[in-house]
C-alpha atoms as a PDB file:
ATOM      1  CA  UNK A   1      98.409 140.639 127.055  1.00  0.00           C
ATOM      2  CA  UNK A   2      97.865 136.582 127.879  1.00  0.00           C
ATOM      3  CA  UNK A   3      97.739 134.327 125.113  1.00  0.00           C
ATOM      4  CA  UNK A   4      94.610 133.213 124.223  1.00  0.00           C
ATOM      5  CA  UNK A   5      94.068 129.893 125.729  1.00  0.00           C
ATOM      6  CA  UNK A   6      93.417 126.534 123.635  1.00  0.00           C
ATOM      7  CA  UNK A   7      89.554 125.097 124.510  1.00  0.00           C
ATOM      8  CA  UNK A   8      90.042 121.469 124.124  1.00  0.00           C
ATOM      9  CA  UNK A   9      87.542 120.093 122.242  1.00  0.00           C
ATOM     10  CA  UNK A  10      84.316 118.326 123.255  1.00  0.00           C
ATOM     11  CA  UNK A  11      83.828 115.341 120.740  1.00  0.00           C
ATOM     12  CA  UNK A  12      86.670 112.696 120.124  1.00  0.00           C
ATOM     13  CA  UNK A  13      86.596 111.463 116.382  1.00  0.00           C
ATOM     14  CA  UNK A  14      88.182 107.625 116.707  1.00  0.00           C
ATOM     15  CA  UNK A  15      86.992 107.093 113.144  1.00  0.00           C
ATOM     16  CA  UNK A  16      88.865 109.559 111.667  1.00  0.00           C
ATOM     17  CA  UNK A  17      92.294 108.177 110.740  1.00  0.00           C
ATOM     18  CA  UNK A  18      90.609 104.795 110.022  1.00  0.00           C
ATOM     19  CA  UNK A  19      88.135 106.558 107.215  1.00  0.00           C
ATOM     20  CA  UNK A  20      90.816 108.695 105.641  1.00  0.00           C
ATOM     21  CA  UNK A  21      93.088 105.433 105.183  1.00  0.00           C
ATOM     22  CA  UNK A  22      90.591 103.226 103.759  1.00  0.00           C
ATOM     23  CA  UNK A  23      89.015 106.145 102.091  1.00  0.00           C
ATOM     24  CA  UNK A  24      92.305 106.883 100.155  1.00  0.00           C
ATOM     25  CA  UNK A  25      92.641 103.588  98.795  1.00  0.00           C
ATOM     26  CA  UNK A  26      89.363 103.258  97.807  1.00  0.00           C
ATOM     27  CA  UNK A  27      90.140 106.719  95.321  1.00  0.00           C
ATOM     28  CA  UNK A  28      93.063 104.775  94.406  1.00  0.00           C
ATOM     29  CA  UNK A  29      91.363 101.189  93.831  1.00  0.00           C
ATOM     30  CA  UNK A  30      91.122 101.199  90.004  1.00  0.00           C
ATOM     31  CA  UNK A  31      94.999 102.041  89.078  1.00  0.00           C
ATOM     32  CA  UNK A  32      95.651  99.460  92.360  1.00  0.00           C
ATOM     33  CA  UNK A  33      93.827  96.957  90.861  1.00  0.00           C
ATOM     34  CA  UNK A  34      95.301  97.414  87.362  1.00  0.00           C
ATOM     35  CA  UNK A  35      98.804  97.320  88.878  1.00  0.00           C
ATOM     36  CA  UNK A  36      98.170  93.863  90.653  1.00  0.00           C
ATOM     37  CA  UNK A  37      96.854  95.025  94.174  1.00  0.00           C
ATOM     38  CA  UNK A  38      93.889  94.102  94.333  1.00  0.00           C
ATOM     39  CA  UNK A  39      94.087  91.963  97.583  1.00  0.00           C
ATOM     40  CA  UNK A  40      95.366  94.860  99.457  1.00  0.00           C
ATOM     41  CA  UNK A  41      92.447  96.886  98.609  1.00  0.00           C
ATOM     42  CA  UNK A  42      90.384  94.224  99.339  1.00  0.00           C
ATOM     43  CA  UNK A  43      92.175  93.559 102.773  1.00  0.00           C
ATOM     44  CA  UNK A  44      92.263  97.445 103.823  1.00  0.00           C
ATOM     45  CA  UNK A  45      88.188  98.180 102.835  1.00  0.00           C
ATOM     46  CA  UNK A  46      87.415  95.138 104.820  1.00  0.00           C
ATOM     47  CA  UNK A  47      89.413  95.475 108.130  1.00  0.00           C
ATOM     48  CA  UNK A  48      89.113  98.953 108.275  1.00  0.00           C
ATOM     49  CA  UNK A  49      85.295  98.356 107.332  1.00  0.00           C
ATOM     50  CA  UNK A  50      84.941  96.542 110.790  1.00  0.00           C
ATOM     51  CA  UNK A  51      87.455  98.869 112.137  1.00  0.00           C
ATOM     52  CA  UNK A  52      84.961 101.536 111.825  1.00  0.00           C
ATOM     53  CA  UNK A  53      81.849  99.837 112.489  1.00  0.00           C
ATOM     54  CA  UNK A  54      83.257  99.020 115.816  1.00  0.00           C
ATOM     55  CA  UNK A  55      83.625 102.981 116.503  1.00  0.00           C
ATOM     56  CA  UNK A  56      80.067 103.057 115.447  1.00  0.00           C
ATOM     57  CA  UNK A  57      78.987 100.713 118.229  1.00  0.00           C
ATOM     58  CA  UNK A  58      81.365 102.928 120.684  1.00  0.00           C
ATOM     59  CA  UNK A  59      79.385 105.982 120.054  1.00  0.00           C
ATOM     60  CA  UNK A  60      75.634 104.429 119.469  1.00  0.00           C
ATOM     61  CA  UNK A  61      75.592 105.433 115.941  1.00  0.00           C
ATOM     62  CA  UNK A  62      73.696 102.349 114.902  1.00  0.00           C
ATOM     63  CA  UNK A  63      72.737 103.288 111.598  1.00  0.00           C
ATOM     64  CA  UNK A  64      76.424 103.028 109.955  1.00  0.00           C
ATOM     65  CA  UNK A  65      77.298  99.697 111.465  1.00  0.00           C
ATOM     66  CA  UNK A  66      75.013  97.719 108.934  1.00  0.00           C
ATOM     67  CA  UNK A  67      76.701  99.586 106.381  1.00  0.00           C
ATOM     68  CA  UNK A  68      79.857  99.141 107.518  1.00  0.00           C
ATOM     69  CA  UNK A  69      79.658  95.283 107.872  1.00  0.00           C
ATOM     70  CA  UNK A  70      78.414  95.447 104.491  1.00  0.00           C
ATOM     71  CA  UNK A  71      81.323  97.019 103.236  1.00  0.00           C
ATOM     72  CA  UNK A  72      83.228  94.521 105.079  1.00  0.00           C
ATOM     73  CA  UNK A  73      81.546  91.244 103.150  1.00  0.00           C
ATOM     74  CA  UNK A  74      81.719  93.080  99.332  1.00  0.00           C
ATOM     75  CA  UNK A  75      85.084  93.690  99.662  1.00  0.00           C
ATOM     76  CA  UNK A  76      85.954  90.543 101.969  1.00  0.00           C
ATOM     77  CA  UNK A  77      89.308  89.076 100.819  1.00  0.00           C
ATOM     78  CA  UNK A  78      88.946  85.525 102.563  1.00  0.00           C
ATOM     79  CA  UNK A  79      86.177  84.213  99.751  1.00  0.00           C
ATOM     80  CA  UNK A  80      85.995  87.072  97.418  1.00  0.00           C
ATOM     81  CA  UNK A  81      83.435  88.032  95.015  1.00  0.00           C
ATOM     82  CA  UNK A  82      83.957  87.942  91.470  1.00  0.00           C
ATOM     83  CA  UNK A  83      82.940  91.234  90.955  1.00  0.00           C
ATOM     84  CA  UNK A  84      84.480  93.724  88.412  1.00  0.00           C
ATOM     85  CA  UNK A  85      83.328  96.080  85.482  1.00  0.00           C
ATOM     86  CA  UNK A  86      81.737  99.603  85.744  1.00  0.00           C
ATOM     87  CA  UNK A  87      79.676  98.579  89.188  1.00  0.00           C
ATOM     88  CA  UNK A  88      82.465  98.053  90.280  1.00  0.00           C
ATOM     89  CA  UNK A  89      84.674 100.377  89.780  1.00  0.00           C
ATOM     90  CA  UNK A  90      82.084 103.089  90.600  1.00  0.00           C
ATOM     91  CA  UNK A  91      81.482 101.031  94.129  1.00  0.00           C
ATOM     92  CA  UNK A  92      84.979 101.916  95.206  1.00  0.00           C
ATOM     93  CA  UNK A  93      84.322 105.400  95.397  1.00  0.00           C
ATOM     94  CA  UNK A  94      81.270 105.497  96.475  1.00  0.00           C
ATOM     95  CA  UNK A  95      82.546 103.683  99.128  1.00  0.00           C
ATOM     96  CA  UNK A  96      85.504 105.611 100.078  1.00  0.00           C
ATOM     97  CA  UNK A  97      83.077 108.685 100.451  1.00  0.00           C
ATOM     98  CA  UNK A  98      80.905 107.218 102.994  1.00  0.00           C
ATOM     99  CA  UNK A  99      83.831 106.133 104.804  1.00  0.00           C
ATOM    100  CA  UNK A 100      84.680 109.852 104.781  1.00  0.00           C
ATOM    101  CA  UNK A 101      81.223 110.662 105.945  1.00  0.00           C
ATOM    102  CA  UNK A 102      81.413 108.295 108.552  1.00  0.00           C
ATOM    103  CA  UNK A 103      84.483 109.426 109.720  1.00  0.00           C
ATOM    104  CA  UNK A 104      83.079 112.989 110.006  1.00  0.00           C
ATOM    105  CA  UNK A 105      80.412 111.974 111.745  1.00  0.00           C
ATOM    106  CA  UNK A 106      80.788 109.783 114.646  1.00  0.00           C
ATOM    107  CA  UNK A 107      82.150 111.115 117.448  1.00  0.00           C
ATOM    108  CA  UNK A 108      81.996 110.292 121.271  1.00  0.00           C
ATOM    109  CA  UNK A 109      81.698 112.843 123.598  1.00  0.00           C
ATOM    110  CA  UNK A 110      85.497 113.188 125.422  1.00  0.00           C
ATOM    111  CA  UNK A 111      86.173 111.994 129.187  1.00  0.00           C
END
């Protein structure tokens, strides 16, 4: 008997990593923010924001990059928004689930 040989997969997910990253300290924002983080969650939703909009461009999904360079302006740490309360602190995890959804979803075709 041979083992069974590996099929490598098809699809390449780049946005993966990114979107788990960002997507874990989004979950974590509120007791980061409490704790006196708040500019690296700020820092991490915005570069990784970009990070992932730029995979979006790499495999024509057009309809996240809008979102994503959204993401990238709310939670832009150069001239932040005063933003905080409830809206807020629901935002971040709304947030770090469409980076998960994004990261599940585009995918290039592999070379």
């Amino acid at each position: 008997m041979s083992p069974k040989q590996r099929v490598p997969s098809t699809y390449q997910r780049n946005a993966l990593a990114p979107s788990l990253v960002a997507a874990a300290i989004l979950f974590l924002a509120p007791l980061l923010v409490q704790a006196g983080w708040a500019p690296l969650v700020l820092f991490v939703a915005s570069i990784f924001g970009l990070i992932i909009a730029w995979f979006a461009v790499q495999a024509r999904h057009w309809w996240w990059v809008p979102i994503f360079v959204a993401v990238a302006v709310l939670w832009n740490p150069v001239m932040p928004f005063p933003f905080s309360g409830v809206v807020w602190e629901i935002a971040q995890p709304v947030a770090a689930v469409v980076f998960l959804a994004a990261g599940a979803t585009i995918k290039v075709i592999r070379k």
